[in-house]
C-alpha atoms as a PDB file:
ATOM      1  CA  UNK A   1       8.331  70.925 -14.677  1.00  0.00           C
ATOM      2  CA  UNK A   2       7.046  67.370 -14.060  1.00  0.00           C
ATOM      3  CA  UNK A   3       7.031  67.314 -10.353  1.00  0.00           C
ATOM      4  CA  UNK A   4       5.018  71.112 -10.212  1.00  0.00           C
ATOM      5  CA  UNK A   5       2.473  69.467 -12.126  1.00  0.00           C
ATOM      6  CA  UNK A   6       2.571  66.242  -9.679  1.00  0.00           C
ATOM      7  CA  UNK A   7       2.261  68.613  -7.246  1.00  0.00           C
ATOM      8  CA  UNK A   8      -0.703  70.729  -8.500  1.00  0.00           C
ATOM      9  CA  UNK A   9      -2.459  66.995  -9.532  1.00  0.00           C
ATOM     10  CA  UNK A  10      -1.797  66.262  -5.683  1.00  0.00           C
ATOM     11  CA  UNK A  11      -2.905  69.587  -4.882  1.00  0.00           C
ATOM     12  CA  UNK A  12      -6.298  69.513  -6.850  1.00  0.00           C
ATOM     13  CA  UNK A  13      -7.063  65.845  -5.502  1.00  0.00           C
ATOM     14  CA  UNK A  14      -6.823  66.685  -1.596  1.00  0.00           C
ATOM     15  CA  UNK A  15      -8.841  69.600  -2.597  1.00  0.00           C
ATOM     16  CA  UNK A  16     -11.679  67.636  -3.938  1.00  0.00           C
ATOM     17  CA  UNK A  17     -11.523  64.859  -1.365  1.00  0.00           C
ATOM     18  CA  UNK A  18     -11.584  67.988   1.542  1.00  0.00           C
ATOM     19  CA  UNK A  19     -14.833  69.574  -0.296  1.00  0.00           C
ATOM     20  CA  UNK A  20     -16.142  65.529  -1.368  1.00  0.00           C
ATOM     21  CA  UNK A  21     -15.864  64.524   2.426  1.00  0.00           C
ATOM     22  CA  UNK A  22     -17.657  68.223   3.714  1.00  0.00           C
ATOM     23  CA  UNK A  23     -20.445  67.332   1.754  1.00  0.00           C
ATOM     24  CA  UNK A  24     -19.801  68.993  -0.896  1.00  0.00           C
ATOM     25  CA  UNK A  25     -20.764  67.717  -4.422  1.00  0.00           C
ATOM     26  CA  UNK A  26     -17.381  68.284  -6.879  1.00  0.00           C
ATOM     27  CA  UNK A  27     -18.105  67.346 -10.127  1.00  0.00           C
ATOM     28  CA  UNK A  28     -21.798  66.445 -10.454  1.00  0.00           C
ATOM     29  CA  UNK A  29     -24.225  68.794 -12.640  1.00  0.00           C
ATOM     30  CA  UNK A  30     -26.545  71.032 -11.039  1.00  0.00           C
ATOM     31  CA  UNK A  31     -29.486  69.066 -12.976  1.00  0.00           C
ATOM     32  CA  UNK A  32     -30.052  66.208 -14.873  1.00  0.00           C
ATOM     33  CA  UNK A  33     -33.635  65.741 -16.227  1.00  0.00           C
ATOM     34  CA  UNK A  34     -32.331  62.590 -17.673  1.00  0.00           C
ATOM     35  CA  UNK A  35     -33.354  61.149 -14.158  1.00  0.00           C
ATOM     36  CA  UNK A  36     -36.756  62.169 -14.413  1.00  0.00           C
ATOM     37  CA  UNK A  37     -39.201  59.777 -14.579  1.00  0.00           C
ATOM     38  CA  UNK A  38     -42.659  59.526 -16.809  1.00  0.00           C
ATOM     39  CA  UNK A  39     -44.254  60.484 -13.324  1.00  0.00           C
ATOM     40  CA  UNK A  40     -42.391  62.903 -12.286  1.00  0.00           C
ATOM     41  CA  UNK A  41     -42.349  64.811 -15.748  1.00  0.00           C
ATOM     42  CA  UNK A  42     -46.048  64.738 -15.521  1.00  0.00           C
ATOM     43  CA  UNK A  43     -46.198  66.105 -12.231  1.00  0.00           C
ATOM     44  CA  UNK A  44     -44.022  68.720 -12.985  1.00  0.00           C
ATOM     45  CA  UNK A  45     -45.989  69.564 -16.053  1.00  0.00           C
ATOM     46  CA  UNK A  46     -49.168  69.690 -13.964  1.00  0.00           C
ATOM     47  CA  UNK A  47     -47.952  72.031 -11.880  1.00  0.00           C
ATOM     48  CA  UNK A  48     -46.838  73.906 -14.752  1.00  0.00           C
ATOM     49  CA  UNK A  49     -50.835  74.164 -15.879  1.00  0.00           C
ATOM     50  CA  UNK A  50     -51.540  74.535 -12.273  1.00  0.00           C
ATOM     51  CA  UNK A  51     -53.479  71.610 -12.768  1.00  0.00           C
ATOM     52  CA  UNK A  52     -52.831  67.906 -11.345  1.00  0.00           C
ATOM     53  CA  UNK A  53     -50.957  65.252 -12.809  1.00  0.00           C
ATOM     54  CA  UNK A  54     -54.375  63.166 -14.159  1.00  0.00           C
ATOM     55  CA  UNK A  55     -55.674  65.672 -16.107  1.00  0.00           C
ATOM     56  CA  UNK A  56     -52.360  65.571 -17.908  1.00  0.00           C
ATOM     57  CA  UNK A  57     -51.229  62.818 -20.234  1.00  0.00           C
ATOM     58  CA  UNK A  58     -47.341  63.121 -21.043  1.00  0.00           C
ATOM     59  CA  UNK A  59     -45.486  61.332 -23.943  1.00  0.00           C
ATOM     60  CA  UNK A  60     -42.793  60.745 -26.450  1.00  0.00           C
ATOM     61  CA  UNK A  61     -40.024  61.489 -24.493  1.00  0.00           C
ATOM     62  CA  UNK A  62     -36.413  63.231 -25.730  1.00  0.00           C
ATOM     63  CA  UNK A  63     -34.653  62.654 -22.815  1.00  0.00           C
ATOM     64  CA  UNK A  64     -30.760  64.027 -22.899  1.00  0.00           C
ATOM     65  CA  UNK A  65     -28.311  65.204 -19.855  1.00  0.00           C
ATOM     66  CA  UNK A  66     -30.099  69.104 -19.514  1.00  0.00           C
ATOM     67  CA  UNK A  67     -33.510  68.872 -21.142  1.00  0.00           C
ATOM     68  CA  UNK A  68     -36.011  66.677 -21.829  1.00  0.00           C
ATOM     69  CA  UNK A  69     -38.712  67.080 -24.644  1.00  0.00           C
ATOM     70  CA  UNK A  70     -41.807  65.608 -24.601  1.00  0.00           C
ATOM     71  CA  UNK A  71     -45.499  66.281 -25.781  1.00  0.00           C
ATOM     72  CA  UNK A  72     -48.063  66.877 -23.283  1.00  0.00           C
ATOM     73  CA  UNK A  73     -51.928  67.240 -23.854  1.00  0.00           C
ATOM     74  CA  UNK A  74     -54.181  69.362 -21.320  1.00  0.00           C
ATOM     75  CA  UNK A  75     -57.564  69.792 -21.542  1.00  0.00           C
ATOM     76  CA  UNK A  76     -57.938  68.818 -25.602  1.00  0.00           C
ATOM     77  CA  UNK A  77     -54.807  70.694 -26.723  1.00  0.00           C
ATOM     78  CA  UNK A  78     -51.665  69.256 -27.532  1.00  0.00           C
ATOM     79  CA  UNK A  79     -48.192  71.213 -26.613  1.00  0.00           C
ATOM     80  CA  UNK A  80     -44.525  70.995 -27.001  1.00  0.00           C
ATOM     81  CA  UNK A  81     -43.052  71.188 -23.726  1.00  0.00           C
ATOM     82  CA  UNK A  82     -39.319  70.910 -22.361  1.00  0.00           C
ATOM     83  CA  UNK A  83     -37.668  70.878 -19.063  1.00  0.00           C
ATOM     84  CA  UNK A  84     -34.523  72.882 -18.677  1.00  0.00           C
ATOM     85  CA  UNK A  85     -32.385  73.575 -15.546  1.00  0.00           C
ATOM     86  CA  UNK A  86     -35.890  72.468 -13.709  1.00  0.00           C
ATOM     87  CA  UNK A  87     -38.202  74.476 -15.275  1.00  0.00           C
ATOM     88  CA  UNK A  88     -40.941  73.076 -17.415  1.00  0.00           C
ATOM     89  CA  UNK A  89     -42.213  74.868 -20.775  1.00  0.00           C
ATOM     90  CA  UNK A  90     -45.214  74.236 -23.008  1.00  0.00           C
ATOM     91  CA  UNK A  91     -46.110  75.620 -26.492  1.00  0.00           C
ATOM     92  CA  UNK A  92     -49.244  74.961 -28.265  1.00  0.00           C
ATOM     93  CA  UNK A  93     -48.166  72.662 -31.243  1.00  0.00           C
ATOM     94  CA  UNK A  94     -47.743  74.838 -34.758  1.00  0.00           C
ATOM     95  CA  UNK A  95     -46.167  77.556 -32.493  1.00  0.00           C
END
């Protein structure tokens, strides 16, 4: 039993070095807004309100591996907003 699970370890490692040396990324997530930084998020988010990035102030940040949660204000209203798998969403606050 010991040495079909050495073999299957083996197995599984020269399959990840084959797909890690094509170019292929193995383990890594598809997205981490973790990464993102305070410029980026407001970028994104004024693209979001179609708008550009200094007409939108961005702040307290909950950054964890998938999302990030932040407030936003645009144009004299404040919003809730989150980025998820790359896509940005705002809420008016008390919604």
């Amino acid at each position: 039993m010991r040495a079909t699970s050495l073999r299957l370890g083996c197995l599984a490692a020269a399959c990840a070095l084959v797909l890690a040396l094509s170019g292929c990324d193995v383990v890594g997530p598809i997205s981490s807004n973790a990464v993102l930084s305070d410029q980026a998020i407001a970028d994104r988010t004024a693209d979001y309100f179609s708008s550009t990035e200094a007409h939108v102030q961005v702040f307290g940040f909950d950054r964890r591996r998938e999302s990030t949660r932040y407030q936003a204000t645009f144009q004299g209203n404040k919003y809730n907003c989150s980025i998820y798998m790359n896509q940005v969403r705002c809420d008016p606050v008390g919604q």
